[in-house]
N, C-alpha and C. Protein backbone atom coordinates (compact mmCIF):
# COMPACT_ATOMS: atom_id res chain seq x y z
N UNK A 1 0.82 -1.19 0.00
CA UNK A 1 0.00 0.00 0.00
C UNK A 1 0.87 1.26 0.00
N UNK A 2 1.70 1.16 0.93
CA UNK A 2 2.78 2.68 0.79
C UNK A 2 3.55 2.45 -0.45
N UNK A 3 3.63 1.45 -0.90
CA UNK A 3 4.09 1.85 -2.74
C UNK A 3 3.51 2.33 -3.33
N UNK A 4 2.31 1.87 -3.54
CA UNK A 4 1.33 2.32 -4.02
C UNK A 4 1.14 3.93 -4.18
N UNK A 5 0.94 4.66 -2.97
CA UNK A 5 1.21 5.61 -2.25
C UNK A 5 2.36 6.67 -3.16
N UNK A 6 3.39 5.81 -2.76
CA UNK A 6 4.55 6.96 -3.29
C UNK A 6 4.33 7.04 -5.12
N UNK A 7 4.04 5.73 -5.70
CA UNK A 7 4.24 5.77 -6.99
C UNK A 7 2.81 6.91 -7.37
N UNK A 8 2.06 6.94 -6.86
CA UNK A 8 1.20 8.08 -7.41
C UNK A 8 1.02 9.47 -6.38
N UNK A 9 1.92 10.07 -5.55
CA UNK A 9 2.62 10.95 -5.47
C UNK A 9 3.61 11.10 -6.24
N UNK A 10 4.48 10.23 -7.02
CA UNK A 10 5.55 10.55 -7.66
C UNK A 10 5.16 11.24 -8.95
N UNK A 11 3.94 10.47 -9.37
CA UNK A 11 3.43 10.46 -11.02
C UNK A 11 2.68 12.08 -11.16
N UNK A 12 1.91 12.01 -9.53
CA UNK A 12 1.60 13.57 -9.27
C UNK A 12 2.55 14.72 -9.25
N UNK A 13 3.78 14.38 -9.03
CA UNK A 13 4.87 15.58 -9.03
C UNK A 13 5.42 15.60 -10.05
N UNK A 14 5.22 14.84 -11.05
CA UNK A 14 5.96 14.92 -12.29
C UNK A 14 4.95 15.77 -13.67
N UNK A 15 3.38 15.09 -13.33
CA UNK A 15 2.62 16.01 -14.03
C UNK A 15 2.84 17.30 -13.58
N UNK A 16 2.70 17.66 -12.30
CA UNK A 16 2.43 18.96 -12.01
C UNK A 16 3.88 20.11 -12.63
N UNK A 17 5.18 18.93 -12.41
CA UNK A 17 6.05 19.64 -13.12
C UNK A 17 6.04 19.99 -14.50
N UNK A 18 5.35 18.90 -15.45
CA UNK A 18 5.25 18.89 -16.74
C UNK A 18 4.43 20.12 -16.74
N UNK A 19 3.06 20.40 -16.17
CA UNK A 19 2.11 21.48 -16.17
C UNK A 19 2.76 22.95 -16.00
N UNK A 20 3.59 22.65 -15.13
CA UNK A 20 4.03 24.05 -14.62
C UNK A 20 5.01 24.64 -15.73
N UNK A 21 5.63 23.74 -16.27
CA UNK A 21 6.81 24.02 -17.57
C UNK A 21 5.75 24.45 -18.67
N UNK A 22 4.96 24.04 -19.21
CA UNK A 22 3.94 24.37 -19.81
C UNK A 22 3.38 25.52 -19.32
N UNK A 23 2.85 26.10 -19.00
CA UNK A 23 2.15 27.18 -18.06
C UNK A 23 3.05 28.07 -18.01
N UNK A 24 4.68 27.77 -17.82
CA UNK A 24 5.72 29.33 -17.97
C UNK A 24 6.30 29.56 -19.15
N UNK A 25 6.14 28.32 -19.62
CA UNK A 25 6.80 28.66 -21.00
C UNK A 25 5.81 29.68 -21.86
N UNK A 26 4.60 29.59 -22.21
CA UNK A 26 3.50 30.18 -22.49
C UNK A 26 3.26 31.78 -22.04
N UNK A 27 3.90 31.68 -20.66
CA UNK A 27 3.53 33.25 -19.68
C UNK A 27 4.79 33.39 -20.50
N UNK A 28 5.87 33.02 -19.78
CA UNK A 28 7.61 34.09 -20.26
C UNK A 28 8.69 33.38 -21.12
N UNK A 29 8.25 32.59 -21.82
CA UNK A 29 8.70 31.82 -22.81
C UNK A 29 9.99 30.85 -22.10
N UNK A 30 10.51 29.93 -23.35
CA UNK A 30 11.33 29.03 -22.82
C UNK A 30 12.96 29.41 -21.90
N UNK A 31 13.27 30.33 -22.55
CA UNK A 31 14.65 30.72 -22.45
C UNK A 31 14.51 31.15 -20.85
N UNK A 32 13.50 32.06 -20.41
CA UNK A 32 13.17 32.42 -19.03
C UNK A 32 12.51 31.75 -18.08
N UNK A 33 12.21 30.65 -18.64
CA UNK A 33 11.89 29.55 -17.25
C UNK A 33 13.38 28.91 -16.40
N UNK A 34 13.30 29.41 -15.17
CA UNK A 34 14.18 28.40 -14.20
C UNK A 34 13.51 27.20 -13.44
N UNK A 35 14.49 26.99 -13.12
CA UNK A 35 14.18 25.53 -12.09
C UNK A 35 13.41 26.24 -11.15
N UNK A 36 13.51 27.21 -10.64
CA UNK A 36 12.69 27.71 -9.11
C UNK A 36 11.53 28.39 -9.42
N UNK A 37 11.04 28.23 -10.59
CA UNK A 37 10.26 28.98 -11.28
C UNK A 37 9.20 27.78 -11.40
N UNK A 38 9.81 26.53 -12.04
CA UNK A 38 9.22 25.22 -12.32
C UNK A 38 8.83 24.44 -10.39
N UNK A 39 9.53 24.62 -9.75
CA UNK A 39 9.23 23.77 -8.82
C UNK A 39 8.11 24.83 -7.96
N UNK A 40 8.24 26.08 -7.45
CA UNK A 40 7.18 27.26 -7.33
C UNK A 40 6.22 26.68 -8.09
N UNK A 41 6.05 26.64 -8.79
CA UNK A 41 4.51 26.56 -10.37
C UNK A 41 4.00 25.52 -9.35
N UNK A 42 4.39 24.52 -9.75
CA UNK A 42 4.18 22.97 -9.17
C UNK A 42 3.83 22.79 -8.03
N UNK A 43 4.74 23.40 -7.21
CA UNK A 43 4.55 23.37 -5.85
C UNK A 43 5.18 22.34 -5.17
N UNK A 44 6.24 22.10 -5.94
CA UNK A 44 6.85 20.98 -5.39
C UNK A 44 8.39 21.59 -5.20
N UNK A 45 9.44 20.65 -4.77
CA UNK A 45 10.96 21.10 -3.59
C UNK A 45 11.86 20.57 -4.59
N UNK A 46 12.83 21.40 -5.06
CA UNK A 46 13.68 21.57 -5.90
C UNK A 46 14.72 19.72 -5.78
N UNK A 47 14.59 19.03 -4.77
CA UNK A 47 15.25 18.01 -4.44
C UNK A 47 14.25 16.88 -5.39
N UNK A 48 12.67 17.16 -5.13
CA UNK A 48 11.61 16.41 -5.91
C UNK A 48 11.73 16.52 -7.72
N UNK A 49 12.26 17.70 -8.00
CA UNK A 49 12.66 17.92 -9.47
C UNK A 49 13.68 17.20 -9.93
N UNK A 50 14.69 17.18 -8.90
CA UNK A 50 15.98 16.45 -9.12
C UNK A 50 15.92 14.86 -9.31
N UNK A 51 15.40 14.55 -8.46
CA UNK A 51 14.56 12.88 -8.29
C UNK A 51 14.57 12.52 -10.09
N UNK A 52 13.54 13.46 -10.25
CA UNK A 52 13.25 13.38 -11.88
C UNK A 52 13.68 13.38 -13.05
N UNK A 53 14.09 14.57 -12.95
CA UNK A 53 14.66 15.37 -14.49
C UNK A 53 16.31 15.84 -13.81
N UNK A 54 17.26 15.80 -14.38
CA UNK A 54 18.58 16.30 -14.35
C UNK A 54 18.45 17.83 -14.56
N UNK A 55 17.36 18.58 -15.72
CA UNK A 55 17.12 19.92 -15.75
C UNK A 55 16.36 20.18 -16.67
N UNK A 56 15.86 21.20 -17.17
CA UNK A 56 14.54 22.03 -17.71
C UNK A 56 14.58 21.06 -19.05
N UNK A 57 15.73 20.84 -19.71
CA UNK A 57 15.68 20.43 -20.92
C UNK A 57 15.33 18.94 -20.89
N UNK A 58 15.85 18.43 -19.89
CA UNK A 58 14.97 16.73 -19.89
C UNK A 58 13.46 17.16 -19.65
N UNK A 59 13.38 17.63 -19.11
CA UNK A 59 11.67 17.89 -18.54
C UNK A 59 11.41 18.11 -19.61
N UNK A 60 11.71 19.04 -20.68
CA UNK A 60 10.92 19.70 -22.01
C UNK A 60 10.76 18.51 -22.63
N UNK A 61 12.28 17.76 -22.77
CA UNK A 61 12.04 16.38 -23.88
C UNK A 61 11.13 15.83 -23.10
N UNK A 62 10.90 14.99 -21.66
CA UNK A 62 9.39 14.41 -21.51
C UNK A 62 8.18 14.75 -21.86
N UNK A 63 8.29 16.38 -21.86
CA UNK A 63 6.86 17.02 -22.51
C UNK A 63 6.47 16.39 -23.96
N UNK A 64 7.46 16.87 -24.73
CA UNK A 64 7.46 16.55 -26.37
C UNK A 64 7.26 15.24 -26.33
N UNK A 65 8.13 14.35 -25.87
CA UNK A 65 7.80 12.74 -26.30
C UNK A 65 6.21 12.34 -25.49
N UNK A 66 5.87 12.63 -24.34
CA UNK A 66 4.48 12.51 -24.62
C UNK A 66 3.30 12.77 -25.09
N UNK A 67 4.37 14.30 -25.54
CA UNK A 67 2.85 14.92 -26.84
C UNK A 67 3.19 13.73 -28.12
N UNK A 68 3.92 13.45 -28.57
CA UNK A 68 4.30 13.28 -30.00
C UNK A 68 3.74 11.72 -29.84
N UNK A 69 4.18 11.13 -28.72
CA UNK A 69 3.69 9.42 -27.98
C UNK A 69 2.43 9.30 -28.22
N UNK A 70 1.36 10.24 -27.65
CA UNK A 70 0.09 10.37 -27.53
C UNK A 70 -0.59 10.55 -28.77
N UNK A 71 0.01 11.46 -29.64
CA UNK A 71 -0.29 11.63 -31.32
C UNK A 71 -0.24 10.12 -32.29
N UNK A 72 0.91 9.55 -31.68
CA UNK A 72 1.05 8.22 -32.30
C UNK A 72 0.26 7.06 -31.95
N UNK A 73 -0.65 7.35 -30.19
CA UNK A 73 -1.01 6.07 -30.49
C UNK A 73 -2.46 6.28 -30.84
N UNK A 74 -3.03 7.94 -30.97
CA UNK A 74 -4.50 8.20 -31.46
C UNK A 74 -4.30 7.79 -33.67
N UNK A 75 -3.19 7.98 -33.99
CA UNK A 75 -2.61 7.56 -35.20
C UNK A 75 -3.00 6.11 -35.30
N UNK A 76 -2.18 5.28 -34.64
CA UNK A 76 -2.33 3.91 -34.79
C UNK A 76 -3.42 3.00 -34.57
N UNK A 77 -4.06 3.59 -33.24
CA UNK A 77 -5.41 2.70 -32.55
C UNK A 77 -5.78 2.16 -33.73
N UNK A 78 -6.81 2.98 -34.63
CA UNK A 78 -7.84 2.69 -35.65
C UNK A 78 -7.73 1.63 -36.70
N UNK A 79 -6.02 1.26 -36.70
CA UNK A 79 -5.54 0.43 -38.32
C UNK A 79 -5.19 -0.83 -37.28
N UNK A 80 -5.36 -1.19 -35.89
CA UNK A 80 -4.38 -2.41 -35.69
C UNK A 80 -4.61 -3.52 -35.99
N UNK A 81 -6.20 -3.43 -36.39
CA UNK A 81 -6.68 -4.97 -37.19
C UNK A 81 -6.82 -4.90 -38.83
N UNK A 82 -6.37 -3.62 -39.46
CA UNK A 82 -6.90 -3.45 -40.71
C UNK A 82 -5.88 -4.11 -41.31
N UNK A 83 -6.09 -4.81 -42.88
CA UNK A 83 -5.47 -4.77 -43.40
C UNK A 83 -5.50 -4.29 -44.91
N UNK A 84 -6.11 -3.07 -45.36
CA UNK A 84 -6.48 -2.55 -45.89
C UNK A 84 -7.00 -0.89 -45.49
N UNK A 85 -6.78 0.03 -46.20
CA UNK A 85 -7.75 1.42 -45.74
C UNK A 85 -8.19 1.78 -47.16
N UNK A 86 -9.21 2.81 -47.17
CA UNK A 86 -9.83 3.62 -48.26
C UNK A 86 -9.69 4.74 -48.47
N UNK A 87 -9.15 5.50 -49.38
CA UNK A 87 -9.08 6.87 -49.69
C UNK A 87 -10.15 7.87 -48.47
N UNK A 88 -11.85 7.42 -48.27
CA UNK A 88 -12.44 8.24 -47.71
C UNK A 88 -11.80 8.24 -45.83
N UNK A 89 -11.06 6.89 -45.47
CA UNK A 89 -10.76 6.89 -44.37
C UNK A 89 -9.62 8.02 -44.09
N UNK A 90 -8.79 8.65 -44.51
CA UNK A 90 -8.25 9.68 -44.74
C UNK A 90 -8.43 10.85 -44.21
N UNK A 91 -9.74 11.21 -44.08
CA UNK A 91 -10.51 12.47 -43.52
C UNK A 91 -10.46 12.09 -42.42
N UNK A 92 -10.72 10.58 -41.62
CA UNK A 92 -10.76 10.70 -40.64
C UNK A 92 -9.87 10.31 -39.66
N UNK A 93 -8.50 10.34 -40.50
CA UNK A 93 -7.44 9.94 -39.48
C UNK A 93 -6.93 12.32 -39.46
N UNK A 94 -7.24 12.45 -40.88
CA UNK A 94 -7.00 14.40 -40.61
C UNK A 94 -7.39 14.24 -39.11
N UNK A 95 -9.03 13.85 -39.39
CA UNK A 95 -9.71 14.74 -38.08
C UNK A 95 -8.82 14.51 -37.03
N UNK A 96 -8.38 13.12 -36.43
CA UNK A 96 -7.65 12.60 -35.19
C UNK A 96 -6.74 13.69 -35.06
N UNK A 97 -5.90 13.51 -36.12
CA UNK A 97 -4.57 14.99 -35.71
C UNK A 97 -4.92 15.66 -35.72
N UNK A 98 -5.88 16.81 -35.67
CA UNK A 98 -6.40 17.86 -35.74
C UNK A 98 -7.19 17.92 -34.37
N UNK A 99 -7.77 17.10 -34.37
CA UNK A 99 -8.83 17.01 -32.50
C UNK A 99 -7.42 16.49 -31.48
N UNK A 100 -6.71 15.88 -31.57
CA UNK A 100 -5.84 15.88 -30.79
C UNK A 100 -4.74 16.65 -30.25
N UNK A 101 -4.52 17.71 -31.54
CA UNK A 101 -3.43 18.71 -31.41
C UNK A 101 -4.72 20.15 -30.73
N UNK A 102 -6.01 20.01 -31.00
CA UNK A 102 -6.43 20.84 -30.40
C UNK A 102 -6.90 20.70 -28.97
N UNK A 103 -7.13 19.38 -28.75
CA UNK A 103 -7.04 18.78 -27.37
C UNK A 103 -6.17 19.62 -26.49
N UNK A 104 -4.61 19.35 -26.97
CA UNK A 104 -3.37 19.61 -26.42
C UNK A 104 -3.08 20.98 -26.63
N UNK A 105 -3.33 21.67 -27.34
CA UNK A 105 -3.40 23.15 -27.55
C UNK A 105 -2.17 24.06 -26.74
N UNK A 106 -2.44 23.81 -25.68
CA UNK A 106 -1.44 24.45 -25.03
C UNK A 106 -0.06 24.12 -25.00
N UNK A 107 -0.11 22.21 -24.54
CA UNK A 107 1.28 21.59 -25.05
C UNK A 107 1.86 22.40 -26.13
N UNK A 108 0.54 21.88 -27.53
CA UNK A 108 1.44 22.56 -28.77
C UNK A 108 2.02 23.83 -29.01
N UNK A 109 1.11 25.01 -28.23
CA UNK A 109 1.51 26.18 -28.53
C UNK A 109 2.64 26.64 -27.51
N UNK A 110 3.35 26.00 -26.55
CA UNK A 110 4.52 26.21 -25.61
C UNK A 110 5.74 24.96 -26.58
N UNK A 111 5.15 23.87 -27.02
CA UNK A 111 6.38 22.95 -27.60
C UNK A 111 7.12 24.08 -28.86
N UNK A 112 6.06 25.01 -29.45
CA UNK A 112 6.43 25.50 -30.56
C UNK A 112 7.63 26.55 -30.39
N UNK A 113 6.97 27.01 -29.20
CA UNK A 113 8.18 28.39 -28.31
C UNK A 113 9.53 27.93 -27.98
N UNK A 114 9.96 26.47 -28.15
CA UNK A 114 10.89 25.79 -27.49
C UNK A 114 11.99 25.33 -28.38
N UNK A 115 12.96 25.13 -27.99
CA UNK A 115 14.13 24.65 -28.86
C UNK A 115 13.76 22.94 -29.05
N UNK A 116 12.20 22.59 -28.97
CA UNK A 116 12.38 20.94 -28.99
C UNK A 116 12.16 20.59 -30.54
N UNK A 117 12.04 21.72 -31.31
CA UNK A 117 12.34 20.77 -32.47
C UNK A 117 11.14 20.16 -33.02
N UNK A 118 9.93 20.81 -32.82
CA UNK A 118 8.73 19.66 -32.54
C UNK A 118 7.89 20.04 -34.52
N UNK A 119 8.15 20.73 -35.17
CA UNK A 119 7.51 21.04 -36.93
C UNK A 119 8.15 19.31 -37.34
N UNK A 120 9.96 19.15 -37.14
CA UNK A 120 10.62 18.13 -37.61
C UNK A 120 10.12 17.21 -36.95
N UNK A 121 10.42 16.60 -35.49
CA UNK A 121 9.60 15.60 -34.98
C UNK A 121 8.14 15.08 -35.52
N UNK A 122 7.53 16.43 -35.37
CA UNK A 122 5.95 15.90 -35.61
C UNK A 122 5.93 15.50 -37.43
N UNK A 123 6.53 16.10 -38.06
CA UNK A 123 6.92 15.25 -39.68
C UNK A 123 7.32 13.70 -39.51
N UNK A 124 8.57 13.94 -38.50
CA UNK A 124 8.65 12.12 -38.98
C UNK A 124 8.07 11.25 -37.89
N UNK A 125 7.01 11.86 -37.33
CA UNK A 125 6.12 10.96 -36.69
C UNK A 125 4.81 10.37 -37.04
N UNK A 126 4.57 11.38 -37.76
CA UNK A 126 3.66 11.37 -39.02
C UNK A 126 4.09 10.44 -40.20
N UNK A 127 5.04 11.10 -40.39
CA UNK A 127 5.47 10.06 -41.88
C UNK A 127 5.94 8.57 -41.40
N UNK A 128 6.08 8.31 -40.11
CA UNK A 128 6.48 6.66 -40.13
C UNK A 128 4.80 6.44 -40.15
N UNK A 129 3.67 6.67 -39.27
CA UNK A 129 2.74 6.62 -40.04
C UNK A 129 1.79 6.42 -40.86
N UNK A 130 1.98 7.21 -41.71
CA UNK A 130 1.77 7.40 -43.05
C UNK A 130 2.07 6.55 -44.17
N UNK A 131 3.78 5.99 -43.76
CA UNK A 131 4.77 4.73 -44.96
C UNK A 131 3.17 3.61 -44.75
N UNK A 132 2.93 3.42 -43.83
CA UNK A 132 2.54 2.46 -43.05
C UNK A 132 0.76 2.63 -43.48
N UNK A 133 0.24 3.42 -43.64
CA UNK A 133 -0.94 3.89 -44.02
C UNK A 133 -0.92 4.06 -45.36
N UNK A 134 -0.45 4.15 -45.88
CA UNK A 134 0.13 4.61 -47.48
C UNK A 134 -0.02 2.91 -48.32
N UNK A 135 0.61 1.65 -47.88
CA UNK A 135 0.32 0.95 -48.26
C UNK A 135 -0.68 0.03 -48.26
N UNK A 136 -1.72 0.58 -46.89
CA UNK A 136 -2.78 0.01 -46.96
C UNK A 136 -3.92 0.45 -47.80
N UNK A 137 -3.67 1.68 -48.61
CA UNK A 137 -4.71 2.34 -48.74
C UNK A 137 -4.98 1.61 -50.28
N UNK A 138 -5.95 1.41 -50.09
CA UNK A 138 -6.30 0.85 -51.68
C UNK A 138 -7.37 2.05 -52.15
N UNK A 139 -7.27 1.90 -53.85
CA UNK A 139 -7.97 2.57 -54.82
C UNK A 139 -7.06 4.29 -54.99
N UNK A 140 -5.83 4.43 -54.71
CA UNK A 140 -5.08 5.54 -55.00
C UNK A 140 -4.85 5.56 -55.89
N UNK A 141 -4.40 6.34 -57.28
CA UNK A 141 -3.67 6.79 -58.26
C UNK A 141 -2.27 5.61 -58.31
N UNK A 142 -2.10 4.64 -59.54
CA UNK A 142 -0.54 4.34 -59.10
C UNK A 142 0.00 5.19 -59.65
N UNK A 143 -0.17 5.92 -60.43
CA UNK A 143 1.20 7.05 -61.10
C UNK A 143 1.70 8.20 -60.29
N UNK A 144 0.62 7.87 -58.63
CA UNK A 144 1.31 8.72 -57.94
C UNK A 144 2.51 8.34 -57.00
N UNK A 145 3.74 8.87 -56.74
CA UNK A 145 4.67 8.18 -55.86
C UNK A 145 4.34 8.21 -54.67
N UNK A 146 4.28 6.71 -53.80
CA UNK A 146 4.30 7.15 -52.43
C UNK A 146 4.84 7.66 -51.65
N UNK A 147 6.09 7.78 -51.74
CA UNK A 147 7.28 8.97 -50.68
C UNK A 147 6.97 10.48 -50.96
N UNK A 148 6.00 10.72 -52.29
CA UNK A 148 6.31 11.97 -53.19
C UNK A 148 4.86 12.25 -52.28
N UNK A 149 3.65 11.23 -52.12
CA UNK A 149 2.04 11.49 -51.44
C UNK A 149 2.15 12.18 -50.03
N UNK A 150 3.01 11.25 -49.43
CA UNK A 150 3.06 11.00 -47.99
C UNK A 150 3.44 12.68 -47.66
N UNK A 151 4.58 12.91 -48.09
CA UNK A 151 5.40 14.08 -47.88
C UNK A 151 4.42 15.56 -48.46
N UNK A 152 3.80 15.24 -49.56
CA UNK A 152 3.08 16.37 -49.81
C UNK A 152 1.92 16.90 -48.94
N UNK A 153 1.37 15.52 -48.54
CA UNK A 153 -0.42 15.00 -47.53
C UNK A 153 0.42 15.86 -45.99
N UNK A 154 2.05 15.47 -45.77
CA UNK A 154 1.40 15.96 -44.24
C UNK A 154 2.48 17.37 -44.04
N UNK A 155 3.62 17.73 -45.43
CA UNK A 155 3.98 19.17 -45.48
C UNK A 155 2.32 20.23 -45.04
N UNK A 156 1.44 19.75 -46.26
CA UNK A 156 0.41 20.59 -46.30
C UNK A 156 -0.27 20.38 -44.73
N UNK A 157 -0.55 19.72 -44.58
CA UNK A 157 -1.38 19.39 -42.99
C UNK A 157 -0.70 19.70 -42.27
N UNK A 158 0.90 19.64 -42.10
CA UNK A 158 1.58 20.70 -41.22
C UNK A 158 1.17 21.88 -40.97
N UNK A 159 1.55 22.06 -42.55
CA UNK A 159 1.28 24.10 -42.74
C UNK A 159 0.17 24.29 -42.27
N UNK A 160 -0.95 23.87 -42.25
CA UNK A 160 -2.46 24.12 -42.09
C UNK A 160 -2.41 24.20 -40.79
N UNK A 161 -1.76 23.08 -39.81
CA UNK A 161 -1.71 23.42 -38.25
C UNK A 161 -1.06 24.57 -38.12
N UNK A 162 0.06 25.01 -38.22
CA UNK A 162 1.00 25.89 -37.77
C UNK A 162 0.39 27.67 -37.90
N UNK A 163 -0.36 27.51 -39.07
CA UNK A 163 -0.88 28.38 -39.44
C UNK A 163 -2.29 28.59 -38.47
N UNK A 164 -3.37 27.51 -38.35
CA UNK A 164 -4.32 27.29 -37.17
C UNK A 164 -3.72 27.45 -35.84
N UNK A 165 -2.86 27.16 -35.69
CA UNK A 165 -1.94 27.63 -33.90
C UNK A 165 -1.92 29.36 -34.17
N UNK A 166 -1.22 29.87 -35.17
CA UNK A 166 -0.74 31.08 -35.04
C UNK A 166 -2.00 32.00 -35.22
N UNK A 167 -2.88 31.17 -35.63
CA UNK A 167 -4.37 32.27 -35.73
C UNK A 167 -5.54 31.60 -34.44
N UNK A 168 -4.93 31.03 -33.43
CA UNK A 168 -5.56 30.74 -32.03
C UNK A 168 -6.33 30.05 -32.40
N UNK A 169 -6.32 29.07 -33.33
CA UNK A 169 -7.39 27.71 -33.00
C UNK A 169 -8.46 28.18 -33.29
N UNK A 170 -8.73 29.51 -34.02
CA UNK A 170 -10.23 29.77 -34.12
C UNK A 170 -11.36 29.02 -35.30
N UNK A 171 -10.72 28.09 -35.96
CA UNK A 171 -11.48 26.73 -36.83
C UNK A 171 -11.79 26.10 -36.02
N UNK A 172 -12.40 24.99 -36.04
CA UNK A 172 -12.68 23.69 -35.61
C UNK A 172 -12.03 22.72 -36.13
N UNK A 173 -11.19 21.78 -35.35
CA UNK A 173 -10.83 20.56 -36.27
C UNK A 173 -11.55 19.78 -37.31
N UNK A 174 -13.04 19.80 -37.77
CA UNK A 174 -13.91 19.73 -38.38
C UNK A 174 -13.20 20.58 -39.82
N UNK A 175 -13.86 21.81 -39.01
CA UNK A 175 -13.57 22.99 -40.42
C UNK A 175 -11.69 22.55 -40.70
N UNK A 176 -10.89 22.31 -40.04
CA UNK A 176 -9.50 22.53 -40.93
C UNK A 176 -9.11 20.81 -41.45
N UNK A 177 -10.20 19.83 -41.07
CA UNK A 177 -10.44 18.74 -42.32
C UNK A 177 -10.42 19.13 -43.61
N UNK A 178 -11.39 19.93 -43.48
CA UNK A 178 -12.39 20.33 -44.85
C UNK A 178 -11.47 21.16 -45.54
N UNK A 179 -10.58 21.78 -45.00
CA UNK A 179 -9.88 22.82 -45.66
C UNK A 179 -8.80 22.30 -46.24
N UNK A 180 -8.05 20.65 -45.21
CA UNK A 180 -6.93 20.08 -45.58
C UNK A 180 -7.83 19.42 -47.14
N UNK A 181 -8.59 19.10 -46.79
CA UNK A 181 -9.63 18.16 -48.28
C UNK A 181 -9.44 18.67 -49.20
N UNK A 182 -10.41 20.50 -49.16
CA UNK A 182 -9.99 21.28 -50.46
C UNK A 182 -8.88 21.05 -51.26
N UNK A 183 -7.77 21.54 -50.26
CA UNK A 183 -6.61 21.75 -50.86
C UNK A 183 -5.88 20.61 -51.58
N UNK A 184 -5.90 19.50 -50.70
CA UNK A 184 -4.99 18.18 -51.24
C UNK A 184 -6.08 17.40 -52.49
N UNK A 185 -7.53 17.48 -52.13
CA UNK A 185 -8.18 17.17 -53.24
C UNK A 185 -8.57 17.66 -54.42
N UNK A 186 -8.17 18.87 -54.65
CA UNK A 186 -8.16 20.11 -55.48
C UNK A 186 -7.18 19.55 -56.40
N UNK A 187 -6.09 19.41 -55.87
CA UNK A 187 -4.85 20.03 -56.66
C UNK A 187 -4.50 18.65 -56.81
N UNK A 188 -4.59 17.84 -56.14
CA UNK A 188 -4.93 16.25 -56.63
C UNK A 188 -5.33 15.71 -58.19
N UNK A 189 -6.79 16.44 -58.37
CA UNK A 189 -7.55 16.37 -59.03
C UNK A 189 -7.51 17.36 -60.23
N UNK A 190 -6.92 18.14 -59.90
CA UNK A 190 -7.13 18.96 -60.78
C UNK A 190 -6.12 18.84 -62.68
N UNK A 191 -6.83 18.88 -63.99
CA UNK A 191 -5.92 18.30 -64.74
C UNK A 191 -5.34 19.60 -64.63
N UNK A 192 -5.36 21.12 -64.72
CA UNK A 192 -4.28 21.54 -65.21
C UNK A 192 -3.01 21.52 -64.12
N UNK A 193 -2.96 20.80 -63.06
CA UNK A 193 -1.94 20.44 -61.98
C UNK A 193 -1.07 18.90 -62.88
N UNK A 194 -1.17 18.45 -63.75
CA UNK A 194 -0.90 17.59 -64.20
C UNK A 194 -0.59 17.72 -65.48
N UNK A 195 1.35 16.71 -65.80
CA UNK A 195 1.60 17.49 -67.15
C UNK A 195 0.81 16.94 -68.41
């Protein structure tokens, strides 16, 4: 029972640290968060931080790898018995990244302020993915390349987030489906896009 105990006090001081890094990075950005700044937030004793994280920058990488962790396994759930997908299933793996990054909202908009690197990460987290989604998908174009699909499908769905972060989330993950659709099905489709 007192294991018990400590292991979820422990798990509690580590969110609250994750929260609090989040929460200053956002108020006074990354470069101006300290350790006494992070354990204050939290409310937890600079010895309890230590336990944890070596310093701000391990803490940040735990942030990122459980945003990017969490992206991957709302990614994966849906295909683990498929062996096959359909062009229309597409829209609704958009929606997942899109309801999930707005879920996280705040994660995303403090990971972005940060030296973690997270436009590149979240590309090749996506694109392992995607390799992987890409060959299940039946009824695609073959004259289209798959390294050439993958890379175009989530450059653009990048841009579309980054651009939705910097204009405060005021779409709906709904509406920036529809908008990723337009665009990739547009120009998809379109013959004069084609030589």
């Amino acid at each position: 029972m007192y294991e018990l105990t400590d292991e979820c006090s422990m798990e509690h001081s580590t969110q609250a640290m994750k929260s609090a890094l989040i929460e200053l990075i956002l108020d006074q950005g990354y470069d101006q968060v300290t350790l006494s700044d992070i354990v204050r937030t939290a409310g937890t004793h600079p010895d309890t931080f230590r336990e944890h994280f070596a310093d701000k920058d391990e803490l940040l990488e735990r942030v990122t790898n459980d945003f990017l962790n969490g992206l991957g396994h709302v990614l994966i759930r849906p295909y683990v018995r498929s062996r096959t997908l359909h062009a229309n299933q597409l829209a609704a793996e958009a929606l997942r990244i899109f309801r999930y990054i707005y879920e996280h909202r705040p994660v995303f908009q403090a990971l972005l302020a940060t030296p973690a690197n997270l436009h590149q990460r979240l590309y090749s987290r996506i694109r392992s993915h995607q390799s992987t989604t890409v060959r299940l998908l039946s009824g695609r174009p073959e004259e289209i390349d798959d390294d050439l699909l993958i890379s175009y499908t989530i450059t653009t769905a990048l841009g579309l987030v980054m651009e939705w972060a910097r204009q405060g989330f005021k779409a709906t993950a709904v509406d920036m489906v529809r908008q990723l659709n337009e665009l990739v099905g547009t120009r998809l489709s379109n013959p004069a896009c084609r030589p």
